[in-house]
Protein backbone atom coordinates (compact mmCIF):
# COMPACT_ATOMS: atom_id res chain seq x y z
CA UNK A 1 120.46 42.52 54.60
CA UNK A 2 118.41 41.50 51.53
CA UNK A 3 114.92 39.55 52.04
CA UNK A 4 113.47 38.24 49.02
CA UNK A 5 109.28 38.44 49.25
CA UNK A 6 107.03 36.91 46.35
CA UNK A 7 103.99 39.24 45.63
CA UNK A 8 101.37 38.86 42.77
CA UNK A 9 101.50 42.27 40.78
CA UNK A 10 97.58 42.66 40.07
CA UNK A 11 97.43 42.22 36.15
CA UNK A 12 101.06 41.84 35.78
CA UNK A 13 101.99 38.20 37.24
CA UNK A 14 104.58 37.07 40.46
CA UNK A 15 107.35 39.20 40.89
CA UNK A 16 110.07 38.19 43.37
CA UNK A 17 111.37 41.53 44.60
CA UNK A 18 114.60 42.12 46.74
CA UNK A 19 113.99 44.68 50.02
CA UNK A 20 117.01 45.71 51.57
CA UNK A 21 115.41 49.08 53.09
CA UNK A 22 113.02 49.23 55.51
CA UNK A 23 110.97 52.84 56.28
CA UNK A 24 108.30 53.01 58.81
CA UNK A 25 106.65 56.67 58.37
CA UNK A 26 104.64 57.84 61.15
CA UNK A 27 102.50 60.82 62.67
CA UNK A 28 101.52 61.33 58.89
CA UNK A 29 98.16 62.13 59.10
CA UNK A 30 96.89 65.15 56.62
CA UNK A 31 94.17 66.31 59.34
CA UNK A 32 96.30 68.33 62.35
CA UNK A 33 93.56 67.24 64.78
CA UNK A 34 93.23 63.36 63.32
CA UNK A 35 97.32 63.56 64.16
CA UNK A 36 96.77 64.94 67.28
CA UNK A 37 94.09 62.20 68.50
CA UNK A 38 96.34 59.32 67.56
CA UNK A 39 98.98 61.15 69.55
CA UNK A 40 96.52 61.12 72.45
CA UNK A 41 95.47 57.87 72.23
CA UNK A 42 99.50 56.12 72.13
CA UNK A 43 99.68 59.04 75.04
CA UNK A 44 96.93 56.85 77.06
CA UNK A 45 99.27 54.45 77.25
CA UNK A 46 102.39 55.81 78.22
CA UNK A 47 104.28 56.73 74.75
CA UNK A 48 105.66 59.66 74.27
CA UNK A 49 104.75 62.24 71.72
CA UNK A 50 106.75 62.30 68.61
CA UNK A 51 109.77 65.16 68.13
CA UNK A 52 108.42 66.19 65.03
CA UNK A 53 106.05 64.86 62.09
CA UNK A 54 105.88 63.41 59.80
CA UNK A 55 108.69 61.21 61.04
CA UNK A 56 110.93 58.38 59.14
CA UNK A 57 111.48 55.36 61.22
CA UNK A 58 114.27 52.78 59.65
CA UNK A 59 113.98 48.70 60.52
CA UNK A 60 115.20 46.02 59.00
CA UNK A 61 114.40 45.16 56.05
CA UNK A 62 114.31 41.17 57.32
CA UNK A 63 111.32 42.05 59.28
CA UNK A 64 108.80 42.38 56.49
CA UNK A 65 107.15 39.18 55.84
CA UNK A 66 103.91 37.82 53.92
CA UNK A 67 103.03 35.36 56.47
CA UNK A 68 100.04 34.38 58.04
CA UNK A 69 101.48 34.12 61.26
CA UNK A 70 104.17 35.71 63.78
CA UNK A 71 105.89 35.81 66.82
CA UNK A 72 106.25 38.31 69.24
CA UNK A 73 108.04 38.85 72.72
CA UNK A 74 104.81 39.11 74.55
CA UNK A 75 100.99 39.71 73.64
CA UNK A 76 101.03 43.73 74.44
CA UNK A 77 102.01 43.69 70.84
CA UNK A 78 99.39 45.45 67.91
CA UNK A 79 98.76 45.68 64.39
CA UNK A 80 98.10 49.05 62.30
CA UNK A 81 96.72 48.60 58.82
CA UNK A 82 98.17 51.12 56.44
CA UNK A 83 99.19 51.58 53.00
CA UNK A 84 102.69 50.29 51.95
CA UNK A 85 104.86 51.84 49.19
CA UNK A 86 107.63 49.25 47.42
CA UNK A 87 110.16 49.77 45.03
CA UNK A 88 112.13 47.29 43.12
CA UNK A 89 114.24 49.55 40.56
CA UNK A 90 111.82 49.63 37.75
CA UNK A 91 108.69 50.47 39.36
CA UNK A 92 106.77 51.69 42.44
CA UNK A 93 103.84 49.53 43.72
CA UNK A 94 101.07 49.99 46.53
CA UNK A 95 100.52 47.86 48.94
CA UNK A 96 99.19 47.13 52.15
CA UNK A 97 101.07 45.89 55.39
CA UNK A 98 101.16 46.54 59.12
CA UNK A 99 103.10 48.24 61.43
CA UNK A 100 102.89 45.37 63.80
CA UNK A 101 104.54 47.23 67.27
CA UNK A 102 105.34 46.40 70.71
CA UNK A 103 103.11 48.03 72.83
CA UNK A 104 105.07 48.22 76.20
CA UNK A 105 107.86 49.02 74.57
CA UNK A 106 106.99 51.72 72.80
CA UNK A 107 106.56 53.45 75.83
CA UNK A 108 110.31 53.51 76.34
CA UNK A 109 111.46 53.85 73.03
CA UNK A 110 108.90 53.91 70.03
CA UNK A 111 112.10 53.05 67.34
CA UNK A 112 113.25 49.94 69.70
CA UNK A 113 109.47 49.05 69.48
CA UNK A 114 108.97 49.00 65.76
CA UNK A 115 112.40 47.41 65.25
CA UNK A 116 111.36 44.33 67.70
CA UNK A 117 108.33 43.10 65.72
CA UNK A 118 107.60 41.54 62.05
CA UNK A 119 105.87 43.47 59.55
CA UNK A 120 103.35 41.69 58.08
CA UNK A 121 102.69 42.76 54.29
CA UNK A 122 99.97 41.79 51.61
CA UNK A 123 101.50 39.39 49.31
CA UNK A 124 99.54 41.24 46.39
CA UNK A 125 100.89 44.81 44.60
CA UNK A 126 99.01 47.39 42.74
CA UNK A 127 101.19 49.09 39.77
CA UNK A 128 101.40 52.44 41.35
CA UNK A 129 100.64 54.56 38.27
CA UNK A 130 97.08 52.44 38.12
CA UNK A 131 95.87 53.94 41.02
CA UNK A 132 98.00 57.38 41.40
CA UNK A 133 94.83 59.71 40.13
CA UNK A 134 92.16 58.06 42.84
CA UNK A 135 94.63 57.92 45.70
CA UNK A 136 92.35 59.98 47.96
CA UNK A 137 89.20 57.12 47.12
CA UNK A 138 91.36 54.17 48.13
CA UNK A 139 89.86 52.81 51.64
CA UNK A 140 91.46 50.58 54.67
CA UNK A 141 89.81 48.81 57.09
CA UNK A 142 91.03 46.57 60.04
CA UNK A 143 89.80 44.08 61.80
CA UNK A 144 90.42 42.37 65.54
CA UNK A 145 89.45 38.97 67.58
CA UNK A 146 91.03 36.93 70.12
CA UNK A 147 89.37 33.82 69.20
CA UNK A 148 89.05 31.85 65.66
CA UNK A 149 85.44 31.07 65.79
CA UNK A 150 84.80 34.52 66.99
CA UNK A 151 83.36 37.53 65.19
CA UNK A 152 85.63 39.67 63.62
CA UNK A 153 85.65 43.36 65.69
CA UNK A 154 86.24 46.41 63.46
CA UNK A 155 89.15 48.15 64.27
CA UNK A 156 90.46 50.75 62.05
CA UNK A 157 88.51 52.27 59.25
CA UNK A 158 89.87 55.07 57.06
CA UNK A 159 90.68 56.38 53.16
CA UNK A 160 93.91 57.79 52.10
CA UNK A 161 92.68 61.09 52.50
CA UNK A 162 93.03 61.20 55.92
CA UNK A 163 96.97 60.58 54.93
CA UNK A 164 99.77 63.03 53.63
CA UNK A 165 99.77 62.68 50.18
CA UNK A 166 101.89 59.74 49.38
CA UNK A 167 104.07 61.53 46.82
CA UNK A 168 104.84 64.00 49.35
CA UNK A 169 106.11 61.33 51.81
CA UNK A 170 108.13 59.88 49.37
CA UNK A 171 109.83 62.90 48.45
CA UNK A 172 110.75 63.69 51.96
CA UNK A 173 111.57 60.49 52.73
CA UNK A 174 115.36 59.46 53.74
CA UNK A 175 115.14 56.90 50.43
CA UNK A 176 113.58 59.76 48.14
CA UNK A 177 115.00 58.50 44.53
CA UNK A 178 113.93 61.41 41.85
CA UNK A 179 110.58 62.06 40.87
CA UNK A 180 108.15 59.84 42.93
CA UNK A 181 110.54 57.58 43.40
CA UNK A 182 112.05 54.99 46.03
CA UNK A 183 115.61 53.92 46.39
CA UNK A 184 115.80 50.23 44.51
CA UNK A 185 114.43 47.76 47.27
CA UNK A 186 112.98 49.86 49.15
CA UNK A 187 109.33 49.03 51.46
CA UNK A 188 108.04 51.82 53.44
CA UNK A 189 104.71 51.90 55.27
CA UNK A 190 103.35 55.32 55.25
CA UNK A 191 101.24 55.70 58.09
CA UNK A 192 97.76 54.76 59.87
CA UNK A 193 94.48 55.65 60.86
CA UNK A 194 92.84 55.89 64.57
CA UNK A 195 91.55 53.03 66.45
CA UNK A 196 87.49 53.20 66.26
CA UNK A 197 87.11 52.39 69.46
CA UNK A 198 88.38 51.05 72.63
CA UNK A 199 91.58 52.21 72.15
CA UNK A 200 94.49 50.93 70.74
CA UNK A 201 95.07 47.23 71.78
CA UNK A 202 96.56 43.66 70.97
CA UNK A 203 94.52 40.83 69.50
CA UNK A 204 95.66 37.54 68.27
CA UNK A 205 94.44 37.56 64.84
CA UNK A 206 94.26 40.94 62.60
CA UNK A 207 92.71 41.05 59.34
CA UNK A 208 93.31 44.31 56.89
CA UNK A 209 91.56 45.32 53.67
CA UNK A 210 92.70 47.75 51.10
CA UNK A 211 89.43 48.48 48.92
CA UNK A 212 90.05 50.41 45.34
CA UNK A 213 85.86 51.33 44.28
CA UNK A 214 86.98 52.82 41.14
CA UNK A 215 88.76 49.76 39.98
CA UNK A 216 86.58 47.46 41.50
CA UNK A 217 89.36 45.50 43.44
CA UNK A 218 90.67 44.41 46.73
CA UNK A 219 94.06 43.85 48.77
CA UNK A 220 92.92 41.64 51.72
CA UNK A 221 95.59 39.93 53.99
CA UNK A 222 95.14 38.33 57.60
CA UNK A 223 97.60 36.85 60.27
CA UNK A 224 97.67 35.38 63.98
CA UNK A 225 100.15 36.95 66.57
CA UNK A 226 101.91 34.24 68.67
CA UNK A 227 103.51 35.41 71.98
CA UNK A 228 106.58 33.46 73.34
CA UNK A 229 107.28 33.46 76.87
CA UNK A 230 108.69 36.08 78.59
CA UNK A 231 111.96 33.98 80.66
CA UNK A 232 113.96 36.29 83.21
C-alpha cells in the first residue's frame, strides 16, 4: 500500500513523496548501558526484552501521517520522538516522527503494538547530505501535557550521539539500497532516547523538536492523541 505525504524539503520546496515501506528500528542506542535502561524502563511495565538489537520492526506504510491529531484504541498509548530517515528514489532526507505505541499491548507483543498505532511524522525534510558531517550535534527533545492550557512537561531530551550511527542502521537495515541508501519509498524511524523522568507514559498532546545548532534550524511538529472507546 502506497500513502502519499506532502513535506517541505528545507531550501528545496514541497515534495509529494510516495511511502510504501514502513521500518520501525529499535533498541538502537550506541551506549550498551543507555540500551539497557530503556530496556528496564519498557521492563517496568511488563514488555519483554528484545531478542536481539538493534532490531527492524516492519508496519504499514499507511500508518505514517503528518497530522496534528490521532486516534488510538485506548489512552495507554505513547509517543517517542526520534529521528526519521525517508527515501523517495532520488534522495535520502532526515526527518523527525514518532513511534507512537500501544502501551498495554506491547506487553504481549511489541510488533502487534507498533503496528496498531499512527506514526506521526514532521511534515518538514532536511536533504540528508546537508547535515551528514554534524549528525552527532543534531538534538531531540520531547515534550508531554494532558491539558491545552497546561505547561508543557519535558519528556525526552537527547542528540544523535546517543544513537547507532544512522548509516550503519541503514546498511543493516531489511530495505538497505547500496551505499547509504533506502529502498525507493521507504520511511524508517531509527530509534529513541530515555524518558527523563517518571517513566515512560501516555499524554494527550506530544510536542517534538529536532534542533540542527550548526545550521541554525529547527524541525518542530506537535499532535493530540484521541482515545476511542474500548466496546466488548
Amino acid at each position: 500500500m502506497t500513502n502519499k505525504l506532502e513535506f517541505e524539503i528545507v531550501g528545496h520546496g514541497k515534495a509529494s513523496i510516495d511511502i510504501n515501506r514502513g521500518i520501525i528500528a529499535g533498541w538502537t542506542g550506541r551506549n550498551a548501558d543507555a540500551v539497557n535502561h530503556h530496556i528496564a524502563e519498557l521492563e517496568e511495565i511488563g514488555v519483554p526484552p528484545p531478542s536481539t538489537v538493534p532490531l527492524f520492526y516492519r508496519v504499514s506504510a499507511s500508518l505514517l501521517t503528518t497530522q496534528a491529531a490521532i486516534e488510538t484504541v485506548d489512552g495507554t498509548s505513547s509517543g517517542e520522538a526520534e529521528p526519521v530517515l525517508v527515501d523517495d528514489g532520488a534522495r535520502l532526507y532526515l526527518g523527525l516522527g514518532s513511534d507512537h505505541t500501544d502501551r498495554a499491548l506491547e506487553t504481549h507483543s511489541v510488533a502487534l503494538s507498533k503496528q496498531i498505532c499512527a506514526k506521526p511524522v514532521a511534515p518538514v525534510l532536511w536533504p540528508f547530505e546537508e547535515v551528514e558531517g554534524h549528525l552527532d550535534e543534531i538534538r531531540i527533545r520531547s515534550f508531554v501535557r494532558d491539558d491545552a492550557n497546561a505547561e508543557w512537561t519535558p519528556y525526552q531530551d537527547g542528540k544523535l550521539a546517543s544513537i547507532r550511527p544512522l548509516g550503519e542502521l541503514v546498511a543493516s537495515s531489511p530495505a538497505a539500497s547500496g551505499a547509504l541508501r533506502l529502498e525507493a519509498g521507504t520511511a524508517m524511524m531509527c530509534g529513541t532516547f530515555a524518558v527523563l523522568s517518571g517513566g515512560v507514559r501516555p499524554a494527550r498532546f506530544f510536542r517534538m523538536e529536532m534542533i540542527d545548532e550548526r545550521l541554525g534550524r529547527t524541525i518542530e511538529h506537535c499532535y493530540e492523541m484521541t482515545p476511542l472507546p474500548v466496546i466488548s
